[in-house]
Protein backbone atom coordinates (compact mmCIF):
# COMPACT_ATOMS: atom_id res chain seq x y z
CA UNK A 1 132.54 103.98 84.04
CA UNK A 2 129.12 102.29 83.15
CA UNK A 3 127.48 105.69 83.01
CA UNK A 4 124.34 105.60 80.18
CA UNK A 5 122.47 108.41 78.76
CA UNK A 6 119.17 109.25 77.42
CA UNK A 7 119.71 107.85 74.37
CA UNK A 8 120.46 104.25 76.09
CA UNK A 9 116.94 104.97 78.38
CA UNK A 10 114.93 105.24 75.11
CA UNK A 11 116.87 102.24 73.21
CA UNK A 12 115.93 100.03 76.23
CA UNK A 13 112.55 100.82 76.65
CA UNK A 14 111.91 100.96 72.65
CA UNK A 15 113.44 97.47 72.79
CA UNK A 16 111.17 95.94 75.85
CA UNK A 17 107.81 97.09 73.92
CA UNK A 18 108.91 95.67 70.78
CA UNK A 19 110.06 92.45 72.18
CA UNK A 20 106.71 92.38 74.61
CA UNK A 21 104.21 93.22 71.51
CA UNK A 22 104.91 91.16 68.83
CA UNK A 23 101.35 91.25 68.09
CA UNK A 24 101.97 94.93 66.85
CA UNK A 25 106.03 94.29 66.01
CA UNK A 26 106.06 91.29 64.94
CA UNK A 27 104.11 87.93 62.90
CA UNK A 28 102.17 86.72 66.18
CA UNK A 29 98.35 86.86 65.51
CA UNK A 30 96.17 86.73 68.68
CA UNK A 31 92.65 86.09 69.47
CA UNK A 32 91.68 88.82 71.88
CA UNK A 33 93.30 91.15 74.70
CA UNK A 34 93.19 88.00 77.62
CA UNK A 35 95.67 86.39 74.75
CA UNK A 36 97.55 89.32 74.13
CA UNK A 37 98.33 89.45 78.38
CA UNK A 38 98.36 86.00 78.47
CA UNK A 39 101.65 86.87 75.91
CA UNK A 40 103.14 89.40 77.75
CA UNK A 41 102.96 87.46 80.78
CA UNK A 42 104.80 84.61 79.29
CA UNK A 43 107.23 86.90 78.15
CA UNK A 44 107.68 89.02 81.14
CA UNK A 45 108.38 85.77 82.87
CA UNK A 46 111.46 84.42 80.33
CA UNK A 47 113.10 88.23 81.20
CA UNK A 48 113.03 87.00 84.78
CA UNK A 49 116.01 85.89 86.47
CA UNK A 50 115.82 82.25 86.72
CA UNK A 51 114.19 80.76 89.72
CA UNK A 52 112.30 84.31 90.13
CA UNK A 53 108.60 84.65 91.23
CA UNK A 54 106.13 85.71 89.23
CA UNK A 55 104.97 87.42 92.29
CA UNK A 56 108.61 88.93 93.67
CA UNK A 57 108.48 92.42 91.59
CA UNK A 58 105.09 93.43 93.56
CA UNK A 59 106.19 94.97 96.04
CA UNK A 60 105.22 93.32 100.02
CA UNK A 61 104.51 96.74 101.55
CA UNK A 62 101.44 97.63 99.66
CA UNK A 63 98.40 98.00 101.38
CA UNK A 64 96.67 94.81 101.99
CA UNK A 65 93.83 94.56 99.52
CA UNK A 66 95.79 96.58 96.90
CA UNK A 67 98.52 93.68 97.15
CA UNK A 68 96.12 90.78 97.05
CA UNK A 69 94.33 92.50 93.47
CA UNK A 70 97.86 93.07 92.39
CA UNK A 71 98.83 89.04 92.87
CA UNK A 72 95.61 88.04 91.59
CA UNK A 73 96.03 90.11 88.45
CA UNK A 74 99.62 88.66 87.79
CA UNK A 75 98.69 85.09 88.52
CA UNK A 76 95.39 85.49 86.05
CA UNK A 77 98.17 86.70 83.42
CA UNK A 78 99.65 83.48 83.04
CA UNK A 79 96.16 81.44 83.54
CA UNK A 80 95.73 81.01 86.77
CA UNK A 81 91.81 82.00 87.11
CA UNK A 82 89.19 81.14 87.69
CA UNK A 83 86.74 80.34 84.77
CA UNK A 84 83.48 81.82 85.93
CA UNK A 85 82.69 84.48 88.13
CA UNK A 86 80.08 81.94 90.12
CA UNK A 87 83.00 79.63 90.48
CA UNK A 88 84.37 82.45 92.55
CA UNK A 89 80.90 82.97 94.46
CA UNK A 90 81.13 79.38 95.32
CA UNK A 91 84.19 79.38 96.64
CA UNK A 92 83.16 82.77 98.78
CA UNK A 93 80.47 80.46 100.11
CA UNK A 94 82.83 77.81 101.36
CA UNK A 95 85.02 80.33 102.81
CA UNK A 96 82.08 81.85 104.67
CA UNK A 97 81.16 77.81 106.09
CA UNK A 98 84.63 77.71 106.64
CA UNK A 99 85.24 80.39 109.58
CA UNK A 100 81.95 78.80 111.27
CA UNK A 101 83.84 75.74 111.21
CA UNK A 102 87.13 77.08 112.74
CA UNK A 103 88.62 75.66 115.76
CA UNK A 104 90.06 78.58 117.17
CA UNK A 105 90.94 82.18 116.39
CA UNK A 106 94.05 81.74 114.51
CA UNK A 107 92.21 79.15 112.41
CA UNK A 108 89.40 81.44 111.73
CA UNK A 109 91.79 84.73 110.61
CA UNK A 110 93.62 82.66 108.69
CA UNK A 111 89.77 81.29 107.01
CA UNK A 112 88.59 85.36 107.25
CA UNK A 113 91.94 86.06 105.42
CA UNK A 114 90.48 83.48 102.93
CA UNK A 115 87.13 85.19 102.88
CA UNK A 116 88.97 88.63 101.91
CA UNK A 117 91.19 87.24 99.28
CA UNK A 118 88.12 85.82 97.87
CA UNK A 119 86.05 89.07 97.53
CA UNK A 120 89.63 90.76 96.43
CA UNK A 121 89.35 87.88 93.18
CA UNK A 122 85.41 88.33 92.73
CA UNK A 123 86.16 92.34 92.36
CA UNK A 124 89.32 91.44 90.12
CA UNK A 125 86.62 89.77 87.79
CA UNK A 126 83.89 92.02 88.24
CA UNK A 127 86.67 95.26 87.44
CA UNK A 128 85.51 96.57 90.40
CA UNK A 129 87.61 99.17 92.29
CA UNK A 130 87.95 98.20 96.02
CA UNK A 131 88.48 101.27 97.18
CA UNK A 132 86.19 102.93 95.51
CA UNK A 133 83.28 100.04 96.58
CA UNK A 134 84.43 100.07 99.92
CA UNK A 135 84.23 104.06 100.62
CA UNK A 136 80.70 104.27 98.82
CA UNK A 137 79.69 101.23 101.28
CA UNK A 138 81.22 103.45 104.26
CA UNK A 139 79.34 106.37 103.37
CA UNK A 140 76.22 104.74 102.87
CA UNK A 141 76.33 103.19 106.25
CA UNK A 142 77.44 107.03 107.65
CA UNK A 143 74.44 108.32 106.36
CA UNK A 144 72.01 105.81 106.87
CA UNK A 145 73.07 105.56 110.67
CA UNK A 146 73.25 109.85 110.88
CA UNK A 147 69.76 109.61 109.96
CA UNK A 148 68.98 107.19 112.19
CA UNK A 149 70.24 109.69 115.03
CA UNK A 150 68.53 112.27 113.71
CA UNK A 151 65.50 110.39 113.89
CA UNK A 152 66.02 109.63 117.40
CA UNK A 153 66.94 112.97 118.49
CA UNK A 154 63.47 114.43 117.26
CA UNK A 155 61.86 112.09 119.40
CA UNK A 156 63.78 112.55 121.81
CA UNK A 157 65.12 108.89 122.74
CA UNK A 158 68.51 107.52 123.06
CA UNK A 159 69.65 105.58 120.20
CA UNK A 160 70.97 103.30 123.10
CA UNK A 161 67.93 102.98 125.07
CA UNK A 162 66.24 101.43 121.57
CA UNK A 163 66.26 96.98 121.14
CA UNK A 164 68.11 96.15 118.30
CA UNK A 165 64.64 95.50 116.81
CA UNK A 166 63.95 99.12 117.42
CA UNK A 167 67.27 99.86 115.75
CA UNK A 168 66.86 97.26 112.81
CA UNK A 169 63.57 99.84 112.00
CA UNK A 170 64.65 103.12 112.04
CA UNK A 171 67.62 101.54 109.37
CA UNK A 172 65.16 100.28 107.52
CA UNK A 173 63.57 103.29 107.45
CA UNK A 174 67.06 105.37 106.43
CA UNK A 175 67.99 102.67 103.93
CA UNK A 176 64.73 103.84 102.21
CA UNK A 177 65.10 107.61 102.38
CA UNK A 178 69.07 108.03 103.08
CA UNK A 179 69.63 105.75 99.64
């Protein structure tokens, strides 16, 4: 009936780390862990069924910037980095010339998507979590900007009423207490 067991779920597995580690199975010596992924990579990729992506098994639904991390990571398995993290900074300022330079909207999402994709890689490199950076930067700005409103309310203004120059003050002023 092609029904399997336990005993077949263990064989199988025991069987995919031993062929994906020969650096702890077998007589292949490597360097340092980026050669040891580099391996499995390469290796991950012959299990593949032929004319597979390297990028099919991640799955399309994720959340945006969890799927771009994920396709960066797989692609930097096999090689395809970057070798600096300033080569990445250079290309974030390019990206950043680039939606100045866009002709119209669709031309400057698609150069903002670029812009994204590029912070996603510099993070990737940095082992930065994005959520985790992202939510800190969020509450930051929710406190710094609560304090400015607290400000205004004891002097009894309008946080509307104020010029931006006004504004740009009192979150100077909360960046240095509120941080």
């Amino acid at each position: 009936k092609g029904e399997f067991d336990i005993d077949d779920v263990v064989r199988g597995i025991g069987d995919k780390l031993i062929r994906r580690h020969p650096h702890v199975f077998g007589n292949q010596k490597t360097e340092d862990a980026a050669e040891v992924e580099l391996n499995w990579e390469t290796l991950k990729q012959e299990e593949r069924e032929e004319g597979q992506s390297l990028l099919s098994s991640v799955p399309g639904d994720m959340p945006a910037l969890s799927y771009s991390q994920s396709i960066q990571r797989r692609v930097a398995g096999v090689g395809f980095d970057w070798e600096k993290v300033d080569d990445i900074l250079d290309k974030l300022t390019e990206e950043v010339a680039e939606i100045s330079q866009a002709a119209d909207h669709r031309e400057m999402s698609d150069e903002f998507g670029d812009l994204l994709f590029t912070l996603v890689n510099i993070a990737r490199r940095l082992d930065i979590d994005l959520e985790t950076a992202l939510r800190s930067a969020n509450q930051r700005f929710f406190r710094r900007f609560s304090y400015m409103e607290e400000l205004c309310r004891q002097r009894n203004v309008n946080i509307g009423d104020l010029s931006l120059d006004e504004q740009n003050a009192l979150w100077e002023e909360a960046k240095r207490v509120k941080d």
